[in-house]
N, C-alpha and C. Protein backbone atom coordinates (compact mmCIF):
# COMPACT_ATOMS: atom_id res chain seq x y z
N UNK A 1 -14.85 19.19 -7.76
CA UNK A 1 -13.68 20.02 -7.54
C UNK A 1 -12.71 19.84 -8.71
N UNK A 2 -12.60 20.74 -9.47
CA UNK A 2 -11.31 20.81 -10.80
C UNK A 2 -10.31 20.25 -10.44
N UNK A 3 -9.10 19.77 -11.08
CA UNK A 3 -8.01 18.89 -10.46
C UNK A 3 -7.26 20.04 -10.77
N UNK A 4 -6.03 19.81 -10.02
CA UNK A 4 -4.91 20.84 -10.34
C UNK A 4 -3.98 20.98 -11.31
N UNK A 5 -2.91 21.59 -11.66
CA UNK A 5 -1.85 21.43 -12.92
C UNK A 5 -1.17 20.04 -12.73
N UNK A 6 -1.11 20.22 -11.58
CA UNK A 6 0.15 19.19 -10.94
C UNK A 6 -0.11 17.63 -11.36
N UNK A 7 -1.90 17.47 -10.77
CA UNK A 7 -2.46 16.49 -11.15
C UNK A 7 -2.75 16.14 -12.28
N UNK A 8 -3.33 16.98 -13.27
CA UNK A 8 -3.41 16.95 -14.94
C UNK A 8 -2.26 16.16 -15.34
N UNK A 9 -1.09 17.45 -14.94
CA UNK A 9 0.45 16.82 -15.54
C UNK A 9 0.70 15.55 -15.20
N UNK A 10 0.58 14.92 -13.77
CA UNK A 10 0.97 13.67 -13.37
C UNK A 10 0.32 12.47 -14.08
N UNK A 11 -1.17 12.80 -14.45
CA UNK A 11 -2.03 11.46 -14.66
C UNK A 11 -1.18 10.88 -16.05
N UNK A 12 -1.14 9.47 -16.08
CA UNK A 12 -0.39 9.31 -16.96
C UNK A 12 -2.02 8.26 -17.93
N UNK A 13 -1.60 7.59 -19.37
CA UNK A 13 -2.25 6.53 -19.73
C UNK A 13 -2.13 5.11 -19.75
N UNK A 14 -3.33 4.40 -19.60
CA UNK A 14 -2.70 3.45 -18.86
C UNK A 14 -2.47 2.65 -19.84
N UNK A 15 -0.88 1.75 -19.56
CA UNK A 15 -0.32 0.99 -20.53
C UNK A 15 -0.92 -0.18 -20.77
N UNK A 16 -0.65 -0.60 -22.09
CA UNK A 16 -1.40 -1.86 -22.65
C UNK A 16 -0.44 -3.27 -21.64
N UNK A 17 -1.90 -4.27 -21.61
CA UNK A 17 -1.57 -4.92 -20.66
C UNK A 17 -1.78 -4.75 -18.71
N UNK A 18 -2.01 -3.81 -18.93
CA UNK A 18 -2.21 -3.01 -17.27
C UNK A 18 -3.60 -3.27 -17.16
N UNK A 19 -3.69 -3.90 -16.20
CA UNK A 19 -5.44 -3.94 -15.41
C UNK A 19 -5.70 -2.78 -14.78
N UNK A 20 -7.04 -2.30 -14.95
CA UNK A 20 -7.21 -1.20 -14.42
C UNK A 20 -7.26 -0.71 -13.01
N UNK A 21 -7.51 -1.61 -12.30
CA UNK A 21 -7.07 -1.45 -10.36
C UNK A 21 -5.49 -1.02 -10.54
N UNK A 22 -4.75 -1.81 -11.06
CA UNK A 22 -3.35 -1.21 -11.20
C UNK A 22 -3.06 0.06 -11.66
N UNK A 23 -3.64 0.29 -12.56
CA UNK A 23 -3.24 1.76 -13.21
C UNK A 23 -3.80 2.74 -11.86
N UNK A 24 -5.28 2.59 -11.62
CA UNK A 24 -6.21 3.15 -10.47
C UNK A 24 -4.76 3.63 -9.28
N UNK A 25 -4.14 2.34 -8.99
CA UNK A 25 -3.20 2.74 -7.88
C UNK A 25 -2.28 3.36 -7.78
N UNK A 26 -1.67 3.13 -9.27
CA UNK A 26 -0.70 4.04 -9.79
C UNK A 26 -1.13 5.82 -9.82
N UNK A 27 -1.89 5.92 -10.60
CA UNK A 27 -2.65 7.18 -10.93
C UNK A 27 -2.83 7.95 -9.10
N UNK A 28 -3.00 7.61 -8.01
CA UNK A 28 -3.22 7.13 -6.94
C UNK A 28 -1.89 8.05 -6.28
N UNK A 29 -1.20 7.29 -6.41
CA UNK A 29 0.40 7.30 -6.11
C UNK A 29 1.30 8.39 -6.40
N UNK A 30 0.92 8.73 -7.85
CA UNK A 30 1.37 9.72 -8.51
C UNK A 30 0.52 11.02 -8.46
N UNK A 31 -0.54 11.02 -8.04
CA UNK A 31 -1.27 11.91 -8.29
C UNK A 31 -0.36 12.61 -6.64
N UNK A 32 0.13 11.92 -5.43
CA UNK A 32 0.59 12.58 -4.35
C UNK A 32 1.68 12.95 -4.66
N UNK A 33 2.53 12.75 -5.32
CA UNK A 33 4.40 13.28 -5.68
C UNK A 33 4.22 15.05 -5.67
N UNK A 34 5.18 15.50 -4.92
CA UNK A 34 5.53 16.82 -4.97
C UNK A 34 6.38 17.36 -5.90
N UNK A 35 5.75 18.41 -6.36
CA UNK A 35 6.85 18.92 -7.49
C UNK A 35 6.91 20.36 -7.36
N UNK A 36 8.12 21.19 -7.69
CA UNK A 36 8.30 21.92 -7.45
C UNK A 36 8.69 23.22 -8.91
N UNK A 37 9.15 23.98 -8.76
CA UNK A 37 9.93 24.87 -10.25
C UNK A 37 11.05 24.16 -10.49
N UNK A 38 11.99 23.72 -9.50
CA UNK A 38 13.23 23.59 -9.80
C UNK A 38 13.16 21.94 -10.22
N UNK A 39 12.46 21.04 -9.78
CA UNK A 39 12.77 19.49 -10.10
C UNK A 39 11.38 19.17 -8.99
N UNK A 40 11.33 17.53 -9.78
CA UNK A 40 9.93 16.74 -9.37
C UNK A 40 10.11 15.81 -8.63
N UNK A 41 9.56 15.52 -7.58
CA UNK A 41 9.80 14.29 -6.42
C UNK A 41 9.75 13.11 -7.35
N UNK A 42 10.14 12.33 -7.26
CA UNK A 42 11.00 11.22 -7.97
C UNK A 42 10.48 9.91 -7.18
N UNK A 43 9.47 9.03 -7.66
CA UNK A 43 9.49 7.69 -6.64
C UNK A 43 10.52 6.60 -7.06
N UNK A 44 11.60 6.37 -5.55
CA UNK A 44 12.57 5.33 -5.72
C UNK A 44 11.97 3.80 -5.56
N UNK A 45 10.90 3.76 -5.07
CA UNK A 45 10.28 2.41 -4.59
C UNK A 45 9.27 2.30 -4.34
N UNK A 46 8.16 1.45 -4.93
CA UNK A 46 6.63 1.75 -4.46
C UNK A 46 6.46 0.11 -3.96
N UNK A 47 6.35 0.19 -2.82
CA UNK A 47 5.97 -1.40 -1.88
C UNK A 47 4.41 -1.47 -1.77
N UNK A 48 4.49 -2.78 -2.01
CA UNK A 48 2.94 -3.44 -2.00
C UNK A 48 2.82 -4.45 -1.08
N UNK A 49 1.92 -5.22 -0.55
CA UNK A 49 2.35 -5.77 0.21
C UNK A 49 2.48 -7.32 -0.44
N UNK A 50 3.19 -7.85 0.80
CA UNK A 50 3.34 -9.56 0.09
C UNK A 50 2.20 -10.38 0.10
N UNK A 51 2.35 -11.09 -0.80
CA UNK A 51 1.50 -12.25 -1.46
C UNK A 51 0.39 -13.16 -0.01
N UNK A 52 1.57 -13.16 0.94
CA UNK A 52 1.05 -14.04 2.06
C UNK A 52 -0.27 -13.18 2.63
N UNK A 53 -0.75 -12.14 2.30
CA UNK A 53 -1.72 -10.97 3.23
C UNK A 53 -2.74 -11.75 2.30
N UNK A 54 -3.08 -12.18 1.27
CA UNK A 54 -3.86 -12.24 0.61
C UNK A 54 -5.01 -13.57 0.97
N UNK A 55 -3.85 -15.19 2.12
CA UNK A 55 -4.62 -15.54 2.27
C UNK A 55 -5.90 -16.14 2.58
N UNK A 56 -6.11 -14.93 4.01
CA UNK A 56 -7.10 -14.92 4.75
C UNK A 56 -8.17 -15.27 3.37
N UNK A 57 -8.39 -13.50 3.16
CA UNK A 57 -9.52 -13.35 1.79
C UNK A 57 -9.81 -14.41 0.91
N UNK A 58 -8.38 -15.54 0.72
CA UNK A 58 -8.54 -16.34 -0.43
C UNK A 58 -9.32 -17.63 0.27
N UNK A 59 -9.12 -17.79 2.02
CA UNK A 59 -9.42 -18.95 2.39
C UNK A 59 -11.23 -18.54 2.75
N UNK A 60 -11.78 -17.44 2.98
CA UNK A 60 -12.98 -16.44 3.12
C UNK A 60 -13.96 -17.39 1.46
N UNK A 61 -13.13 -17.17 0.68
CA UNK A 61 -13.51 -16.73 -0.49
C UNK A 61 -13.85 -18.73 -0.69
N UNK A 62 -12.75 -19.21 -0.71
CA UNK A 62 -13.14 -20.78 -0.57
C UNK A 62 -14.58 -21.49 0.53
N UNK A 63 -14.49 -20.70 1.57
CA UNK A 63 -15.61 -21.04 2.14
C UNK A 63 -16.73 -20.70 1.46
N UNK A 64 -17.17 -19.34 1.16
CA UNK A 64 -18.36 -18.97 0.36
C UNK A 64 -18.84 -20.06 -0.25
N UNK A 65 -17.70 -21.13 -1.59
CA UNK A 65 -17.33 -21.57 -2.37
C UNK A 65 -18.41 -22.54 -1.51
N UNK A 66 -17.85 -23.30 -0.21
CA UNK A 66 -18.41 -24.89 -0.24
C UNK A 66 -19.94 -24.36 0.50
N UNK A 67 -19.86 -23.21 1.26
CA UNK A 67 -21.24 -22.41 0.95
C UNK A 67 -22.49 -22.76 0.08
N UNK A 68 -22.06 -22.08 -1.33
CA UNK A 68 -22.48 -22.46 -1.99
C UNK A 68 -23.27 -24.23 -2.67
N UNK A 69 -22.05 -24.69 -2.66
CA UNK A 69 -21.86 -26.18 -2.37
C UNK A 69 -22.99 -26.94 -1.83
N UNK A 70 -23.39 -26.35 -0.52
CA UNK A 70 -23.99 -27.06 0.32
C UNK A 70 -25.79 -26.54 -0.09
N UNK A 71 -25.32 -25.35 -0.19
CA UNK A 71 -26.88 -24.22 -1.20
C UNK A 71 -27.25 -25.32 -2.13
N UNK A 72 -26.50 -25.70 -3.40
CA UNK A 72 -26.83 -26.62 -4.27
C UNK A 72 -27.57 -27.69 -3.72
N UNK A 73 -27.29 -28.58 -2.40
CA UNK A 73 -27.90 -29.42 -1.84
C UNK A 73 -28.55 -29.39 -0.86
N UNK A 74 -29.17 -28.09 -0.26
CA UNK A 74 -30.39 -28.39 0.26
C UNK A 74 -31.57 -28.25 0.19
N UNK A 75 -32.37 -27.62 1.23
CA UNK A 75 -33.88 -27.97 0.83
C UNK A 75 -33.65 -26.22 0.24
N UNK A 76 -35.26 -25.87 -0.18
CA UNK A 76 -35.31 -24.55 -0.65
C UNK A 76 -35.96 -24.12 0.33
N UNK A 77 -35.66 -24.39 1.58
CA UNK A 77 -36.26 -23.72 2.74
C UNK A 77 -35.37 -22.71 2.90
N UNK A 78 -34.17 -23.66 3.15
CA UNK A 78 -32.81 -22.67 3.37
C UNK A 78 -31.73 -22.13 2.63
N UNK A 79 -32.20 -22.75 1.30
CA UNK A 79 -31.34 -22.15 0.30
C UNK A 79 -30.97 -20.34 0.22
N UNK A 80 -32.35 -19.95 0.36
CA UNK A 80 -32.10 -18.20 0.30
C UNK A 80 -30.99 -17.71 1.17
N UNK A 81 -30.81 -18.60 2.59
CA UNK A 81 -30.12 -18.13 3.64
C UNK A 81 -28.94 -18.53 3.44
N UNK A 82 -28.42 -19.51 2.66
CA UNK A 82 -27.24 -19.96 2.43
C UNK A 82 -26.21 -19.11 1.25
N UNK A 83 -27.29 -18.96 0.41
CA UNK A 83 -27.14 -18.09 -0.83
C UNK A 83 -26.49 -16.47 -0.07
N UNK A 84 -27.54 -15.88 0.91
CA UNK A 84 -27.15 -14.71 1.59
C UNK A 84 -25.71 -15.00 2.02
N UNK A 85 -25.58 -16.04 2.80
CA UNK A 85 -24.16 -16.73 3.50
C UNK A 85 -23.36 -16.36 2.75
N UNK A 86 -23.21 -16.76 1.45
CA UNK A 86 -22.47 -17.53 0.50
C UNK A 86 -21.65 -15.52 -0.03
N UNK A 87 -23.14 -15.22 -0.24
CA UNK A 87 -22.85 -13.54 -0.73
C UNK A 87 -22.11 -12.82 -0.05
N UNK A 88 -22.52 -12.93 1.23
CA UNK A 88 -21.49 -11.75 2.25
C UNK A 88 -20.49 -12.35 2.47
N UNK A 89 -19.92 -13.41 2.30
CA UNK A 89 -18.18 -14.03 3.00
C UNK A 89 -17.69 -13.72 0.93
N UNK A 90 -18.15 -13.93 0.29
CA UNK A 90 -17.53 -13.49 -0.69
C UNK A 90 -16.98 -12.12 -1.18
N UNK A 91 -18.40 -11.38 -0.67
CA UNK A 91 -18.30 -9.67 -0.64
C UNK A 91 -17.47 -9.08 0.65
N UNK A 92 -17.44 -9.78 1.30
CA UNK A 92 -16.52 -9.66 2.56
C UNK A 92 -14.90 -10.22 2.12
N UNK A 93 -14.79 -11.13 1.50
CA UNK A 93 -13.08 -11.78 0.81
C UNK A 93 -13.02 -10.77 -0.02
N UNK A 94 -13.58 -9.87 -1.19
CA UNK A 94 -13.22 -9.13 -1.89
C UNK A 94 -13.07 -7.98 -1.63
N UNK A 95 -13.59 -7.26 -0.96
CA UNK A 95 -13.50 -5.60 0.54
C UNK A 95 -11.93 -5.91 0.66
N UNK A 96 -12.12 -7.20 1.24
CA UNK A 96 -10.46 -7.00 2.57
C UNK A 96 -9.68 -7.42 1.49
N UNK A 97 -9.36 -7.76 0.80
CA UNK A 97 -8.14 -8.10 -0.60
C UNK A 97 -8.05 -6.92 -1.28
N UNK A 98 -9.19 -5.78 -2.26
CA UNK A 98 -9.14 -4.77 -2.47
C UNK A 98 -8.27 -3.64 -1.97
N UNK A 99 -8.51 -3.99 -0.32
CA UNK A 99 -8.13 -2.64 0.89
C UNK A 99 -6.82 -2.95 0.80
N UNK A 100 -6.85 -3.64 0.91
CA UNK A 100 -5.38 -4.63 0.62
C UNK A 100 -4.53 -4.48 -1.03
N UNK A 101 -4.68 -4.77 -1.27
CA UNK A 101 -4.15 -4.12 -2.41
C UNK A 101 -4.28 -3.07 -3.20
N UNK A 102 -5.12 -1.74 -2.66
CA UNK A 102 -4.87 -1.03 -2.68
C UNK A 102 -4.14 0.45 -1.51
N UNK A 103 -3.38 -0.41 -0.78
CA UNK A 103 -2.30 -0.34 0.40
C UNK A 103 -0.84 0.24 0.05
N UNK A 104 -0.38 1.20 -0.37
CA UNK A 104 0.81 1.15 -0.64
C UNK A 104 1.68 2.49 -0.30
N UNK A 105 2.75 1.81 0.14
CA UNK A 105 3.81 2.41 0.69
C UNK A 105 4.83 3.08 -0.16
N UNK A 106 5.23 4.22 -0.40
CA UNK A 106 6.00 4.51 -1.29
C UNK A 106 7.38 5.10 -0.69
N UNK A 107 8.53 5.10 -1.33
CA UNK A 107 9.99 5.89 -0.75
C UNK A 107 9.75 6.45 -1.88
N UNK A 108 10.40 7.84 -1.93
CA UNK A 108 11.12 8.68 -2.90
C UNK A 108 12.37 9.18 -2.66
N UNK A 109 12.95 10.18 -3.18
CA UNK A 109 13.82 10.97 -2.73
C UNK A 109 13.70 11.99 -1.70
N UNK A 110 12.63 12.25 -1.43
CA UNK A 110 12.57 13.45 -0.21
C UNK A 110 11.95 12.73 0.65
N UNK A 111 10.92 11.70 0.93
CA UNK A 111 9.64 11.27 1.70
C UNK A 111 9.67 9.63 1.83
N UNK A 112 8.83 9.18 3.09
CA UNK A 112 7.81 8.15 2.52
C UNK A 112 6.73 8.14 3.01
N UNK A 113 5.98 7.85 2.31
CA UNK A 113 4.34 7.81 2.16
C UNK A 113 3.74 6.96 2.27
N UNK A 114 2.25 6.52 2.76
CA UNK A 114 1.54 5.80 2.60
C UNK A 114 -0.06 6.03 2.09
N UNK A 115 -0.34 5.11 1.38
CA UNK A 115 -1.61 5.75 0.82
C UNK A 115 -2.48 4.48 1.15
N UNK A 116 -3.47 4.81 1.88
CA UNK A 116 -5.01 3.90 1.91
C UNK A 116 -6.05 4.18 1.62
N UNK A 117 -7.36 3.11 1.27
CA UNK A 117 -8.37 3.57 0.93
C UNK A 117 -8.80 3.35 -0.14
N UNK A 118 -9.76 2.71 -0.39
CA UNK A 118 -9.82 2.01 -1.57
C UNK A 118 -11.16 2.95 -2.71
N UNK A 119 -12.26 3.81 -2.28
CA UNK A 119 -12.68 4.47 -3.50
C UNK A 119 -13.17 5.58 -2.08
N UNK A 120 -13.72 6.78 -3.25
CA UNK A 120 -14.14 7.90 -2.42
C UNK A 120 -15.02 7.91 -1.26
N UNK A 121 -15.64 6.87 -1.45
CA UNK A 121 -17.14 6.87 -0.18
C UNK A 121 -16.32 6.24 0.78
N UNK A 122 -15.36 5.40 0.76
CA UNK A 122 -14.32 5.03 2.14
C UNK A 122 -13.81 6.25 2.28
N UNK A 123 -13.28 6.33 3.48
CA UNK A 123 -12.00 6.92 4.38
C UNK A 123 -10.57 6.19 3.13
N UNK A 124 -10.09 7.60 2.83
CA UNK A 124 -8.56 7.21 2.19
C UNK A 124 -7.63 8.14 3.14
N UNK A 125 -6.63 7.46 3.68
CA UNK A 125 -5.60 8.20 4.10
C UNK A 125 -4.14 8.38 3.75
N UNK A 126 -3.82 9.20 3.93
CA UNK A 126 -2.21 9.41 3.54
C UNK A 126 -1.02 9.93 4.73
N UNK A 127 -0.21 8.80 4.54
CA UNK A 127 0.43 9.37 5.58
C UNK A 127 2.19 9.77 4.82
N UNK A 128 2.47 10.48 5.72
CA UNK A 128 3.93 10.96 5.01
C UNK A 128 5.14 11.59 6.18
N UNK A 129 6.27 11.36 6.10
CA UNK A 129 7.05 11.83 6.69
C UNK A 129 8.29 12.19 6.02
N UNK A 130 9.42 13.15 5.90
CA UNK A 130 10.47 13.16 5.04
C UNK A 130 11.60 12.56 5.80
N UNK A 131 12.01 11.94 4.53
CA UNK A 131 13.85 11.30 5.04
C UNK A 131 14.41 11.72 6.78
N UNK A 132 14.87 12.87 6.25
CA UNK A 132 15.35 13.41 7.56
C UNK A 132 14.51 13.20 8.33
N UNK A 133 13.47 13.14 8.73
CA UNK A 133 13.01 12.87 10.02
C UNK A 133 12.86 11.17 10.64
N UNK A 134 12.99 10.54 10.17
CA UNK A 134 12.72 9.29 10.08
C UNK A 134 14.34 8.99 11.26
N UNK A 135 14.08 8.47 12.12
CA UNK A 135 15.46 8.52 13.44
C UNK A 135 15.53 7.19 13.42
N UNK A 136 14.65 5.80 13.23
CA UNK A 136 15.07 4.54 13.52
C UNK A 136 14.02 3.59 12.53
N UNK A 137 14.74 2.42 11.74
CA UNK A 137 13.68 1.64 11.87
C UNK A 137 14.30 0.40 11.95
N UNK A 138 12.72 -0.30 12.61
CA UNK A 138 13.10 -1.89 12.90
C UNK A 138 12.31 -2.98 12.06
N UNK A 139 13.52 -3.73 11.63
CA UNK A 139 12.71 -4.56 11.13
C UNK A 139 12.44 -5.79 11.42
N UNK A 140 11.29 -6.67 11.49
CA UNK A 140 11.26 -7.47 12.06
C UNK A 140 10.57 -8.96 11.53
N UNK A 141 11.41 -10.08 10.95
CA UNK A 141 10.94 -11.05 10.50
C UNK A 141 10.35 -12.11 11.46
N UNK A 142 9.27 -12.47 11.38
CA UNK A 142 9.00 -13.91 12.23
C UNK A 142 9.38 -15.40 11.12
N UNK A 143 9.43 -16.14 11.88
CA UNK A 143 10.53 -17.36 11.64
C UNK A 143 9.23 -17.76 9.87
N UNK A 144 7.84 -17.31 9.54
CA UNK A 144 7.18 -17.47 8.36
C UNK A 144 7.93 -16.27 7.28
N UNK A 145 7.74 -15.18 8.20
CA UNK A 145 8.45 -14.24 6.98
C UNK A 145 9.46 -14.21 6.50
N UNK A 146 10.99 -15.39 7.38
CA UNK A 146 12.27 -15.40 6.89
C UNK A 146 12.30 -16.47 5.46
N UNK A 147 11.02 -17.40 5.85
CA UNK A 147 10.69 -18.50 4.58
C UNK A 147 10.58 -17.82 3.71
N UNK A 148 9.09 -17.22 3.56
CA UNK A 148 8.42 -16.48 2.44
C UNK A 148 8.79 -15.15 2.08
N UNK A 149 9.92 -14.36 2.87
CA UNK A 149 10.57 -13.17 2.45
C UNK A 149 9.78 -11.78 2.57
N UNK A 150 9.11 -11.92 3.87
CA UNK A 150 8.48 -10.84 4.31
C UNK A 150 8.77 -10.77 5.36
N UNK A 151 8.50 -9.37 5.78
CA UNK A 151 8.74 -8.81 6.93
C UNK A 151 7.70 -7.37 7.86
N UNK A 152 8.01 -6.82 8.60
CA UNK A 152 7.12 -5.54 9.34
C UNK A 152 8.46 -4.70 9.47
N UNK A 153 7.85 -3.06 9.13
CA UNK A 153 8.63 -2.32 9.37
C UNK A 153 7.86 -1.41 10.68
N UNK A 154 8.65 -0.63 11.59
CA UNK A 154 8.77 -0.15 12.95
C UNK A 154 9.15 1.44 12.61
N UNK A 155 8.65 2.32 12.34
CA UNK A 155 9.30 3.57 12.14
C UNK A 155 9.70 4.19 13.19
N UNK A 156 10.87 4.53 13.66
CA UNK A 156 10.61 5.86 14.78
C UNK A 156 11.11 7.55 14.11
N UNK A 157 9.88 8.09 13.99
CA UNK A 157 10.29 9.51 13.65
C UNK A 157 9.87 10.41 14.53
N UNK A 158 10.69 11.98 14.09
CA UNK A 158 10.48 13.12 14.90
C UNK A 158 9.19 13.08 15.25
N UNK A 159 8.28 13.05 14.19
CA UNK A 159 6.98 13.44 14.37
C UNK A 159 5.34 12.44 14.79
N UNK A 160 6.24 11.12 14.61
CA UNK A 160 5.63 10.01 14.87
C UNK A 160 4.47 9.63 14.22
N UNK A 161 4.07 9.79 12.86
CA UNK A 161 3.18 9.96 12.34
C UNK A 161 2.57 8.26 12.20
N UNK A 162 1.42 8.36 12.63
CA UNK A 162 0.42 7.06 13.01
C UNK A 162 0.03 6.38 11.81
N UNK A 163 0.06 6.74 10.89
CA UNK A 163 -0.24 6.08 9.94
C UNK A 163 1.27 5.36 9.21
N UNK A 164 2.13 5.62 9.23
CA UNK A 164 3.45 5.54 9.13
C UNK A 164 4.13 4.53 10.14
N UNK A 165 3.75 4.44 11.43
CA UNK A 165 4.67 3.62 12.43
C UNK A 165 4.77 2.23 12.25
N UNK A 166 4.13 1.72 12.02
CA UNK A 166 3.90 -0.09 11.43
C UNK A 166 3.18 -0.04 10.40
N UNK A 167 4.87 -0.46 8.97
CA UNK A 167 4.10 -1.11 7.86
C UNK A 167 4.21 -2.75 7.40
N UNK A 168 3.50 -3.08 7.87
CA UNK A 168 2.94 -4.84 7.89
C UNK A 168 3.16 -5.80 6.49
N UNK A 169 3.92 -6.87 6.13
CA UNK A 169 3.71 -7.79 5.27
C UNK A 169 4.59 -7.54 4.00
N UNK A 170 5.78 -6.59 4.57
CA UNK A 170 6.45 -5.81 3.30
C UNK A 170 7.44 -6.89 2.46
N UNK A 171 7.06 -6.90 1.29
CA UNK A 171 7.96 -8.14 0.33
C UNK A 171 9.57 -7.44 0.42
N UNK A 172 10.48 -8.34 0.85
CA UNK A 172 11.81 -8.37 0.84
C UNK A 172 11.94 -7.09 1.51
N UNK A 173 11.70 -6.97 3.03
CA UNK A 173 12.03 -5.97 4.02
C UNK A 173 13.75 -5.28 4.45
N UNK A 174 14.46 -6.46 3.97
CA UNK A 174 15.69 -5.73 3.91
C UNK A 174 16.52 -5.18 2.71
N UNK A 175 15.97 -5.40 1.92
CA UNK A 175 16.28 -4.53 0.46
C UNK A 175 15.66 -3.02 0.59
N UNK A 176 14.21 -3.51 1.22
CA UNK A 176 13.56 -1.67 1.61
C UNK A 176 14.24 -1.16 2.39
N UNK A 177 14.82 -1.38 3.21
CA UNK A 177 15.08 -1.07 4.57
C UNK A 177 16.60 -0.50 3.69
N UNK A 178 17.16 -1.22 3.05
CA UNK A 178 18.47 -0.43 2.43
C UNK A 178 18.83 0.71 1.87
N UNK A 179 17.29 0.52 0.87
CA UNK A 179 16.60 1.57 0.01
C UNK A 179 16.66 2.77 0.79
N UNK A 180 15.97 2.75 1.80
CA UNK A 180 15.09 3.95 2.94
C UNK A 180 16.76 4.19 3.20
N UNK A 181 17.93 3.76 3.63
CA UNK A 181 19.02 4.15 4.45
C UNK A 181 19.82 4.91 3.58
N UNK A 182 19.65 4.59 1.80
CA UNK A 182 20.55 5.07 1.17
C UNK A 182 20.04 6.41 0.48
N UNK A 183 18.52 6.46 1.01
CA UNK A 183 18.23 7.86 0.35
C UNK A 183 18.37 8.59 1.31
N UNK A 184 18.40 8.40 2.83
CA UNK A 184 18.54 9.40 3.34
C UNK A 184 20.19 9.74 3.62
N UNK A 185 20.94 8.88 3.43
CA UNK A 185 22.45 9.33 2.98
C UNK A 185 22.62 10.54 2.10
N UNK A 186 21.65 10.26 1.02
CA UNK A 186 21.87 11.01 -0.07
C UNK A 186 20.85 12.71 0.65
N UNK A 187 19.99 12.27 1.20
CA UNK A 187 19.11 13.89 1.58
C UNK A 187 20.46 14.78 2.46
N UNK A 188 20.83 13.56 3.23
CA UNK A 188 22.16 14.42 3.79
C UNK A 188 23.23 15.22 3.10
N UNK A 189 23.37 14.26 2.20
CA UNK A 189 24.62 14.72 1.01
C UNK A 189 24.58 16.22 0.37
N UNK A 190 22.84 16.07 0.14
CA UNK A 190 22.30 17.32 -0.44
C UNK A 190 22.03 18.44 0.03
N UNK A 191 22.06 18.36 2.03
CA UNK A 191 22.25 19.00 2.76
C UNK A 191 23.33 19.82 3.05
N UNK A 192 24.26 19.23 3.20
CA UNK A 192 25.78 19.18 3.30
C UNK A 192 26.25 19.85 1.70
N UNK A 193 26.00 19.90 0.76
CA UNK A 193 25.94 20.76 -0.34
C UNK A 193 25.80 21.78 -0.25
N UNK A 194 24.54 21.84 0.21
CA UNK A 194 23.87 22.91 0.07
C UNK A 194 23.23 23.61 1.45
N UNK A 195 23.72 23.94 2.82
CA UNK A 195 23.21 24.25 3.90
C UNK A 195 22.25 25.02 3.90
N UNK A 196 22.04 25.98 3.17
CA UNK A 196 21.08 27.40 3.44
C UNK A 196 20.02 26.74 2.25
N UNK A 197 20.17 26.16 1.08
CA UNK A 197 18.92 25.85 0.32
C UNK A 197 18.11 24.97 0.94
N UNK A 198 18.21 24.35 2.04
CA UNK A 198 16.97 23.24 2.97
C UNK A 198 16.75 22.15 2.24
């Protein structure tokens, strides 16, 4: 399927120093921004999640490790089976860290979004709702996330969009949460400007 103008125009190159999963997510991200004749959706904040999600996968990934370990020392009866062991909790720590970091939540000026899904043969989804509709959110630290500076966000909108209602593990949840309050001040503002332009 040909890509569109929109998309052409958006893809950017990726900067020196940039790993390519990063750019991947970026490119990702940007490739969803709405643009219009008059001006281009604008991302105010792109959230990733915090460090702490990562470590299930990392403790997955250590097991493989003594897995392995134990492969080195036994018989070669069971080595093949350990080796298999060793393969799938590793290929299994790298799936769920991937999915995982390629997870991200974006605010702009009109919207926020979420994008999942990590390459084409998965399920990628996108979820989105605009400013104005967005009626409540909660945020909610447990006594680990007030340490480590994470938190869960609670959406309540008009439209209740499921992919949108709980976003999980968000680094510094009340700075977002400020973010999200002061753009939709401003969608109002622009409302209130402008009544009949929408």
């Amino acid at each position: 399927m040909p890509r569109g103008r929109a998309e052409e125009k958006r893809e950017r190159p990726r900067r020196r120093g940039e790993s390519w999963l990063s750019w991947q997510r970026s490119r990702r991200v940007s490739a969803r921004l709405l643009e219009s004749p008059e001006d281009a959706e604008v991302i105010v904040d792109e959230v990733h999640h915090h460090w702490v999600v990562y470590t299930l996968p990392a403790l997955e990934a250590v097991a493989a490790l003594v897995v392995l370990y134990v492969f080195l020392l036994s018989s070669p009866r069971v080595g093949p089976l350990l080796l298999a062991v060793a393969a799938a909790l590793l290929g299994h720590a790298a799936w769920r860290a991937l999915n995982l970091y390629m997870d991200v939540f974006v605010i702009t000026d009109l919207r926020v979004f979420r994008v999942t899904g990590v390459t084409p043969l998965t399920t990628r989804k996108q979820a989105s709702t605009p400013l104005s509709r967005i009626l409540d959110i909660t945020v909610s630290q447990p006594p680990l996330g007030l340490l480590l500076g994470y938190g869960h966000f609670t959406f309540e909108s008009a439209a209740q969009e499921q992919g949108l209602r709980d976003i999980r593990f968000v680094n510094d949840p009340m700075r977002r949460d400020k973010t999200i309050q002061n753009q939709q001040m401003e969608v109002l503002r622009r409302q209130r400007r402008n009544p009949r332009g929408g």
